[in-house]
Protein backbone atom coordinates (compact mmCIF):
# COMPACT_ATOMS: atom_id res chain seq x y z
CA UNK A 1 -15.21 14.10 -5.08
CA UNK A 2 -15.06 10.26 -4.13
CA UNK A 3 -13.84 8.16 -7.51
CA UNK A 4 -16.62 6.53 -9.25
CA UNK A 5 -17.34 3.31 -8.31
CA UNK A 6 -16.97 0.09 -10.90
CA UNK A 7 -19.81 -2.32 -11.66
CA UNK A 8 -21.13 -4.78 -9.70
CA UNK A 9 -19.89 -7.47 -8.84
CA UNK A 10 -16.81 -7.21 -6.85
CA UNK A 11 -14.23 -9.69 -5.88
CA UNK A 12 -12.24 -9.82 -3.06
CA UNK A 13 -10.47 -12.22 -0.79
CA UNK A 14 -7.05 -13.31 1.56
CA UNK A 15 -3.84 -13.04 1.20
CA UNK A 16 -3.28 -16.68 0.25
CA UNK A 17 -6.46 -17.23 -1.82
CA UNK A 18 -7.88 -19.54 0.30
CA UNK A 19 -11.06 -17.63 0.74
CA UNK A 20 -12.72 -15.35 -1.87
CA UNK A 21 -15.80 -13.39 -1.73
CA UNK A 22 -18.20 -11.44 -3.88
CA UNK A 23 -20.23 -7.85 -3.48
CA UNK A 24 -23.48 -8.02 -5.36
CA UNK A 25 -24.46 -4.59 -3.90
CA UNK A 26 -23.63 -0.85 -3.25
CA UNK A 27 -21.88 0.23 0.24
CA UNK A 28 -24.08 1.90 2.60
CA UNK A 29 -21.44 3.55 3.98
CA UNK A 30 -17.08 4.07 3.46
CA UNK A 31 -15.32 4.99 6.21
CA UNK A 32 -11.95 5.01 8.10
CA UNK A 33 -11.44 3.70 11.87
CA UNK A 34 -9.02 4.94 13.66
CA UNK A 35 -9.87 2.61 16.62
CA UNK A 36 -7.12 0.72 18.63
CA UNK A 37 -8.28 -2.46 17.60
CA UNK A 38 -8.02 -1.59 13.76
CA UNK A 39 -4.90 0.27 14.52
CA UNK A 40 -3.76 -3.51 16.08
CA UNK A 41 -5.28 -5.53 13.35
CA UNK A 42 -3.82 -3.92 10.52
CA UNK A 43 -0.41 -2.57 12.05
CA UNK A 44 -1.37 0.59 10.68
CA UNK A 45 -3.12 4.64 11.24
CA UNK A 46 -6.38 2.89 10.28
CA UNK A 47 -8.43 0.64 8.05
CA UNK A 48 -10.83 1.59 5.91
CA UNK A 49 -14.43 0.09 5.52
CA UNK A 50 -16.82 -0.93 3.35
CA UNK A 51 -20.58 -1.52 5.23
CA UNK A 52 -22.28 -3.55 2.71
CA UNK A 53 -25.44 -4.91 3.30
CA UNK A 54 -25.37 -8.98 4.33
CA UNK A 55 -27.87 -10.21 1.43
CA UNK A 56 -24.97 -8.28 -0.83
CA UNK A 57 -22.28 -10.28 0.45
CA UNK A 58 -21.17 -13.67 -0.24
CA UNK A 59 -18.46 -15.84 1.28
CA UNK A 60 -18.23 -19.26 2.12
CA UNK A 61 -18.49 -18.68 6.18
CA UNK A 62 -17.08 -22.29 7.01
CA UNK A 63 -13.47 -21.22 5.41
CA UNK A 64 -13.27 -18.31 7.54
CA UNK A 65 -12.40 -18.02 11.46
CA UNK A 66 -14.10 -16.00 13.83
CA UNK A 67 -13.49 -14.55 16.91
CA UNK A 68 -15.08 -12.47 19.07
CA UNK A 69 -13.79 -9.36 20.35
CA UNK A 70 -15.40 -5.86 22.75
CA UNK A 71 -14.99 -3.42 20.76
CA UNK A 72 -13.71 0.08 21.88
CA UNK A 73 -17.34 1.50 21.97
CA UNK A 74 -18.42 -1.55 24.71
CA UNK A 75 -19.94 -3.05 20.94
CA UNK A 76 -19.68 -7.13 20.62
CA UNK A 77 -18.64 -8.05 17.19
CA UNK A 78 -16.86 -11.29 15.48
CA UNK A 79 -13.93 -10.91 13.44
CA UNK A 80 -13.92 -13.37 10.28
CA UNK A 81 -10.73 -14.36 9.13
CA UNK A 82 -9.34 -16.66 6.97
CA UNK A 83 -8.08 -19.69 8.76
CA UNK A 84 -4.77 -20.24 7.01
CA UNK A 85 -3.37 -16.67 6.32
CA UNK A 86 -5.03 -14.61 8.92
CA UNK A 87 -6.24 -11.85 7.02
CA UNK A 88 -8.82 -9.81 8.29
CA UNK A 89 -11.76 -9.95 6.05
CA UNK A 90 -14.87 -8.80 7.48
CA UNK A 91 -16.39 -7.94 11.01
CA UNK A 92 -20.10 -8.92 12.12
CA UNK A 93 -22.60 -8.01 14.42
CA UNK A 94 -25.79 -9.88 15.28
CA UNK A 95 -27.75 -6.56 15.75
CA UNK A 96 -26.80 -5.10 12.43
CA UNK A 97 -28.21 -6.28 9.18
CA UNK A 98 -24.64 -5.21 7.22
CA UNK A 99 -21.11 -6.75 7.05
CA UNK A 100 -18.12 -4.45 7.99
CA UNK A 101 -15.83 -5.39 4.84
CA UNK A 102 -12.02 -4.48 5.00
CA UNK A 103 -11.23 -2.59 1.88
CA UNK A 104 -7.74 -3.67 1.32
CA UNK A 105 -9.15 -7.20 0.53
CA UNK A 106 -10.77 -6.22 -2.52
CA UNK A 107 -9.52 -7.22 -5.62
CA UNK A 108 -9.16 -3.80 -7.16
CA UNK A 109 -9.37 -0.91 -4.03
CA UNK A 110 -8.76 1.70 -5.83
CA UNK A 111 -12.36 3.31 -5.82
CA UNK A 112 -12.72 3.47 -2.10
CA UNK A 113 -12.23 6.86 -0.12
CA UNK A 114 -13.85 7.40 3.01
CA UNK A 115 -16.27 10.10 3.94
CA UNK A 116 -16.21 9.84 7.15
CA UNK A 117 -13.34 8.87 10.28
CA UNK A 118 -14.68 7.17 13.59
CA UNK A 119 -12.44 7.28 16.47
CA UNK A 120 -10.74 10.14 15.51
CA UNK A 121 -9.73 10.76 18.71
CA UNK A 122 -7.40 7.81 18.84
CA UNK A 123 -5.90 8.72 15.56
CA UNK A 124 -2.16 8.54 15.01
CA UNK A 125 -0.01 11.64 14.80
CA UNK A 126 0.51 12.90 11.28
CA UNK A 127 -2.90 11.27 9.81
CA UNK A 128 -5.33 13.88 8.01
CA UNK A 129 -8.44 14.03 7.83
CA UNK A 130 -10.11 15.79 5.45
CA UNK A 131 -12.07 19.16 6.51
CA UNK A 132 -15.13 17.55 4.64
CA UNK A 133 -15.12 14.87 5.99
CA UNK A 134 -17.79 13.71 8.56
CA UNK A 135 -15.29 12.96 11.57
CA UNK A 136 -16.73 11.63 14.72
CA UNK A 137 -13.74 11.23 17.96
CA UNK A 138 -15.54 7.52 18.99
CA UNK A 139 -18.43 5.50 17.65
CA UNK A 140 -21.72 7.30 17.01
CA UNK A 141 -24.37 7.03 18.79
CA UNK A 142 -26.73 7.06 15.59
CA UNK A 143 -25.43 3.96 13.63
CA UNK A 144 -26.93 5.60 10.73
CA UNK A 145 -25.12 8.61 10.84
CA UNK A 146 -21.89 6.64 8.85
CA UNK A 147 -24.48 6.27 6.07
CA UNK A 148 -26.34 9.78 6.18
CA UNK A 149 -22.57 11.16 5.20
CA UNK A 150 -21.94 8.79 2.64
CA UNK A 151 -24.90 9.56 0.88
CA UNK A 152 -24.16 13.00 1.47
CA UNK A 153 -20.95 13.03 -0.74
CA UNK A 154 -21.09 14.76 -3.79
CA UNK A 155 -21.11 12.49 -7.09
């Protein structure tokens, strides 16, 4: 069972406070990605992901940096960072109508667990993943399928 959730809003933001954001709506969708390029960004097994809807998220786009990378499943998206510190905060995609929010820049993280694990197949040695989880070993093919097993989750 997934911890419950606190109220709305959340905060969240860089390293260095230089750019803060707030989450006026419910995830669609938690989930860890085992991908290389998460693997890279983070220096760690994975990151984990909030998928919040973009009218539910607010950040001031001009302090953050973007680039854009390919992502392992062929997928464009831009990486938005903040321009002094570097952290990671959030990846976009034009033909999605949700932000990909890195969990570890919320203030207070400690509700998130994911129900599902993308990439699975590139996961490091030693990382678990739940039997209950949904696990997928690359990208979906159904984008909604990350939301289908969050929804899924027992309260």
């Amino acid at each position: 069972m997934a911890p419950a959730q606190p109220p709305l809003p959340w905060l969240g933001g860089c390293a260095c406070h230089a750019v803060r954001y707030l989450v006026t709506g419910p995830p669609v969708a938690i989930y860890a990605c085992h991908c290389r390029d998460c693997q890279r960004s983070t220096g760690s097994a994975y990151v984990l992901v909030l998928r919040v809807p973009v009218a539910a998220f607010s950040v001031d786009w001009d302090s953050l940096t973007a680039i854009e990378r390919v992502g392992d499943s062929g997928g464009r998206m831009l990486c938005h960072f903040c321009a002094e510190c570097g952290t990671r905060i959030v990846n976009t995609r034009t033909d999605r109508d949700v932000v990909n929010l890195r969990a570890g820049t919320l203030d207070d993280p400690s509700f998130v667990e994911p129900s599902a694990h993308i990439w699975t197949s590139r996961a490091l040695p030693g990382v678990v993943i739940p039997p209950a989880a949904y696990a997928h070993p690359e990208q979906p093919d159904d984008p909604d399928a990350l939301t289908r097993a969050f929804r899924e989750v027992p309260a």
